[in-house]
Protein backbone atom coordinates (compact mmCIF):
# COMPACT_ATOMS: atom_id res chain seq x y z
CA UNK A 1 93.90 97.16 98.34
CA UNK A 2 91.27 100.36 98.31
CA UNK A 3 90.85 100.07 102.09
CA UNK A 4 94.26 99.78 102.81
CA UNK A 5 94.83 103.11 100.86
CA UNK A 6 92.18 105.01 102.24
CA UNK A 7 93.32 103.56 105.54
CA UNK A 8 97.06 104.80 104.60
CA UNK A 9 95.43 108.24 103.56
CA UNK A 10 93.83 108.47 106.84
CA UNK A 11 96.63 108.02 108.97
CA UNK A 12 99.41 110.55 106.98
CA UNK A 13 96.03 113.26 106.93
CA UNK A 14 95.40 113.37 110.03
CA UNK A 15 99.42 112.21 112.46
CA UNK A 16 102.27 112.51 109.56
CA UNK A 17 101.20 115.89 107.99
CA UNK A 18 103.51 118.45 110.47
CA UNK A 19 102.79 122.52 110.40
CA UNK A 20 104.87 124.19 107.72
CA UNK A 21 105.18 127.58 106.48
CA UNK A 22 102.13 129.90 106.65
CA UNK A 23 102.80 130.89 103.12
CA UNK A 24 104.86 129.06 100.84
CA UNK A 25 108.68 130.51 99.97
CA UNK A 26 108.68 129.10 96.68
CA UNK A 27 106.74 128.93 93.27
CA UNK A 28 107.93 126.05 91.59
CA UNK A 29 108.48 122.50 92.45
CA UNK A 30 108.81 119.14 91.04
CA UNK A 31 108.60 115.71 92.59
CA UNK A 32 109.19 111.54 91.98
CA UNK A 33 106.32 109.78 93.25
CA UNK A 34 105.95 105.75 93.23
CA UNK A 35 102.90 104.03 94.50
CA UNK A 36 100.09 101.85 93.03
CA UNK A 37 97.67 101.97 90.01
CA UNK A 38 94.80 100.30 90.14
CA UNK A 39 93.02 99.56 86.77
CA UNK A 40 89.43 99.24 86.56
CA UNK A 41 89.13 95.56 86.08
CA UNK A 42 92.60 94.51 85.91
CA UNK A 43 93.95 94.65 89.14
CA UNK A 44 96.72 96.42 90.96
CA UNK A 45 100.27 97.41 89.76
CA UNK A 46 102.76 99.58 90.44
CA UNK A 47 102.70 103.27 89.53
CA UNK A 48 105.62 105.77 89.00
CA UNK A 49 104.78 109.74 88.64
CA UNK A 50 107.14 112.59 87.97
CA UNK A 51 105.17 115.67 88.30
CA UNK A 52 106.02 119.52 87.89
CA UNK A 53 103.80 122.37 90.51
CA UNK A 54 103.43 125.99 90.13
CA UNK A 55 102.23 127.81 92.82
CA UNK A 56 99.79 130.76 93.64
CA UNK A 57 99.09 132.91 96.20
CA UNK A 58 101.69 131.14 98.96
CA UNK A 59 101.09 127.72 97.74
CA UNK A 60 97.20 127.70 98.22
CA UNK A 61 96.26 127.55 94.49
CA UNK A 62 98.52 125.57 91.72
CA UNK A 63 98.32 124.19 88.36
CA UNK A 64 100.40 120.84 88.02
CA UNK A 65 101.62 118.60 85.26
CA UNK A 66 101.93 114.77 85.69
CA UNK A 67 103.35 111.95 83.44
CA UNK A 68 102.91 108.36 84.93
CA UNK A 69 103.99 104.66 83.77
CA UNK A 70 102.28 101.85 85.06
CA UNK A 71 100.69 98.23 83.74
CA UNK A 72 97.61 96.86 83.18
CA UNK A 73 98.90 92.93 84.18
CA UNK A 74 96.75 90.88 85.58
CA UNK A 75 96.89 87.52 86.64
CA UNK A 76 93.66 87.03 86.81
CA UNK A 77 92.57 87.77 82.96
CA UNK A 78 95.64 85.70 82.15
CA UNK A 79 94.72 82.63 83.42
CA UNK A 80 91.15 82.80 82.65
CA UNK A 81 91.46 84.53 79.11
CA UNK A 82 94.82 82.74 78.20
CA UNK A 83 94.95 85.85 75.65
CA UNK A 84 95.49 89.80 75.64
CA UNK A 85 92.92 92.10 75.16
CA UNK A 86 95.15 94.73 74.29
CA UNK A 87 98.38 95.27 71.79
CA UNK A 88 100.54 95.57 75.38
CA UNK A 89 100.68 96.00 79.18
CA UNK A 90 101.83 99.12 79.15
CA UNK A 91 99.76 102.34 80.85
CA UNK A 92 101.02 105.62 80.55
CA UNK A 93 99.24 108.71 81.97
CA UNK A 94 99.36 112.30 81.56
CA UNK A 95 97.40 114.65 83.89
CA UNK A 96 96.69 118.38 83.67
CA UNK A 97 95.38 119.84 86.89
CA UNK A 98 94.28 123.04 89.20
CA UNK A 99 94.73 122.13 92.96
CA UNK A 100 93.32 124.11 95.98
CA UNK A 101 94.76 123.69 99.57
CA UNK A 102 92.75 125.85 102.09
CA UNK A 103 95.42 125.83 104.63
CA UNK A 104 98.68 124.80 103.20
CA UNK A 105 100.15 125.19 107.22
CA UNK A 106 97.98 122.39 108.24
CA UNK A 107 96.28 118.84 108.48
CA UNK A 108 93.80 119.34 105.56
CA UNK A 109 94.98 117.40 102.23
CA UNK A 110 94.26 119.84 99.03
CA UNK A 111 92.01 119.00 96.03
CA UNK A 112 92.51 118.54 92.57
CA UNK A 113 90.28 118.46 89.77
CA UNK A 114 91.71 118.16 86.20
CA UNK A 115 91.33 116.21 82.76
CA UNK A 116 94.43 112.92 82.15
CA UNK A 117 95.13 111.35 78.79
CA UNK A 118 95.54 107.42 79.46
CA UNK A 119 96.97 105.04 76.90
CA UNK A 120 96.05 101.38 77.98
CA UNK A 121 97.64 98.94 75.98
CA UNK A 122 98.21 101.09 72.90
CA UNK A 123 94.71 102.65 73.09
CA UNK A 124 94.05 106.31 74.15
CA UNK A 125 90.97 107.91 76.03
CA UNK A 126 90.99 111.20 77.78
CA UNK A 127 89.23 111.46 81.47
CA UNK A 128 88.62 113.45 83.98
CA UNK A 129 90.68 113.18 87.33
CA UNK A 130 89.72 114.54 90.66
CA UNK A 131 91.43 113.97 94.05
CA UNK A 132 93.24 114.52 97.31
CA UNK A 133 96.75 115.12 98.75
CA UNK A 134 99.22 116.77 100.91
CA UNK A 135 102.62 118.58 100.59
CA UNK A 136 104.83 118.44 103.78
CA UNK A 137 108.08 120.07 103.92
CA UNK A 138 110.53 118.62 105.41
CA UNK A 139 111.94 121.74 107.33
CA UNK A 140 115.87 121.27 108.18
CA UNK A 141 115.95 118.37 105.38
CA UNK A 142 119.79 118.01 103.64
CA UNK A 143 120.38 121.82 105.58
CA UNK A 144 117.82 123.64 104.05
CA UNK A 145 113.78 123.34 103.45
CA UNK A 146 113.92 123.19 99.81
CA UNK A 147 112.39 119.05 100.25
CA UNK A 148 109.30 117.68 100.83
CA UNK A 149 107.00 114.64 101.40
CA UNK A 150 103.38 114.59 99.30
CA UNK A 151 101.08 112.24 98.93
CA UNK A 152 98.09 112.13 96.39
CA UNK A 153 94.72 110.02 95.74
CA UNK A 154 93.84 110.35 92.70
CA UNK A 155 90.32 109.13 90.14
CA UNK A 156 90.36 109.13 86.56
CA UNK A 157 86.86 108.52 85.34
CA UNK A 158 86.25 107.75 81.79
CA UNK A 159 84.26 105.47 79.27
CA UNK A 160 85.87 102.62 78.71
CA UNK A 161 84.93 99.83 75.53
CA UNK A 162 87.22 96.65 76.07
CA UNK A 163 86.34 94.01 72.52
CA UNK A 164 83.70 96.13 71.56
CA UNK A 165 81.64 95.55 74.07
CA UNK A 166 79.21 98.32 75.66
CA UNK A 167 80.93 101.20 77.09
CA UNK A 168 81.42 101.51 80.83
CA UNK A 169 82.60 104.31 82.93
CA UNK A 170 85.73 102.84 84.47
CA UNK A 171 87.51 104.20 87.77
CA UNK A 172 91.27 104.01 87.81
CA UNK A 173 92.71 104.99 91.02
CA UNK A 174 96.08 105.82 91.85
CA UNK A 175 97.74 106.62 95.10
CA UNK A 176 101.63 107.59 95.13
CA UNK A 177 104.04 108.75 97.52
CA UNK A 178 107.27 110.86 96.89
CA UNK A 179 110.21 113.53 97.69
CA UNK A 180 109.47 117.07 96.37
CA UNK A 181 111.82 119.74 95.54
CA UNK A 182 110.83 123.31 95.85
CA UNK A 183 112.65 126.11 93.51
């Protein structure tokens, strides 16, 4: 699944992302993003993001705010463990991050780097997030250019204890795709 969504990223980097506006017309934005979580250890799900931007300097720096559902099933710990490890299978995520895009008119995906709080299963950890993305506008979209395609790769890093065991630093990655609306 991690090749085919570095593979994806490849491909909307460098043909899907179009030339937009030199500098952004708007400061604000929010967006619906689905995709795919995948949980250090536990496999694959799907991921759903809602996420609110405010933009800087014509869209080249931004602070954004992310909530995000997802599980931690797997079928694979279920048929060998026959048990749960945790109260439920429910993931919820909250990020807090500072993006840069160098050149918000072309091909080059911006970075984020940022802190998420992540409650697996009815337990809560704070980690760090970095990662990549782009913002296209769709210019002429529904008669205006107030819409927009992004996509976003996205690490949260943190310590991780599962039954007591030793801590490990665990790698959650998430990739999601979505509409944007600028205001």
């Amino acid at each position: 699944m991690r090749v085919h969504t570095w593979s994806l990223l490849l491909v909307l980097t460098t043909v899907a992302a179009i030339p937009s506006y030199a500098q952004m017309p708007y400061s604000n934005s929010i967006s619906l993003s689905v995709g795919a979580y995948a949980a250090s250890g536990f496999g694959t799900n799907p991921h759903y993001a809602a996420r609110y931007n405010y933009f800087v300097s014509g869209g080249r720096f931004f602070v954004e705010g992310t909530f995000g559902l997802s599980s931690l099933r797997s079928n694979v710990l279920s048929s060998v463990t026959r048990s749960q490890l945790f109260e439920s299978e429910r993931l919820y995520t909250y990020e807090f991050v500072a993006g840069f895009d160098p050149f918000p008119s072309s091909y080059v995906p911006f970075m984020i780097l940022g802190v998420a709080g992540i409650n697996q299963g009815g337990q809560s950890t704070f980690a760090g997030v970095i990662g990549l993305g782009k913002r296209i506008p769709l210019k002429g979209a529904f008669g205006g250019n107030q819409f927009g395609f992004r996509y976003d790769v996205r690490d949260q890093i943190f310590s991780q204890r599962i039954l007591n065991d030793e801590p490990f630093v665990s790698h959650n990655i998430a990739f999601t795709v979505g509409i944007q609306f600028y205001f």
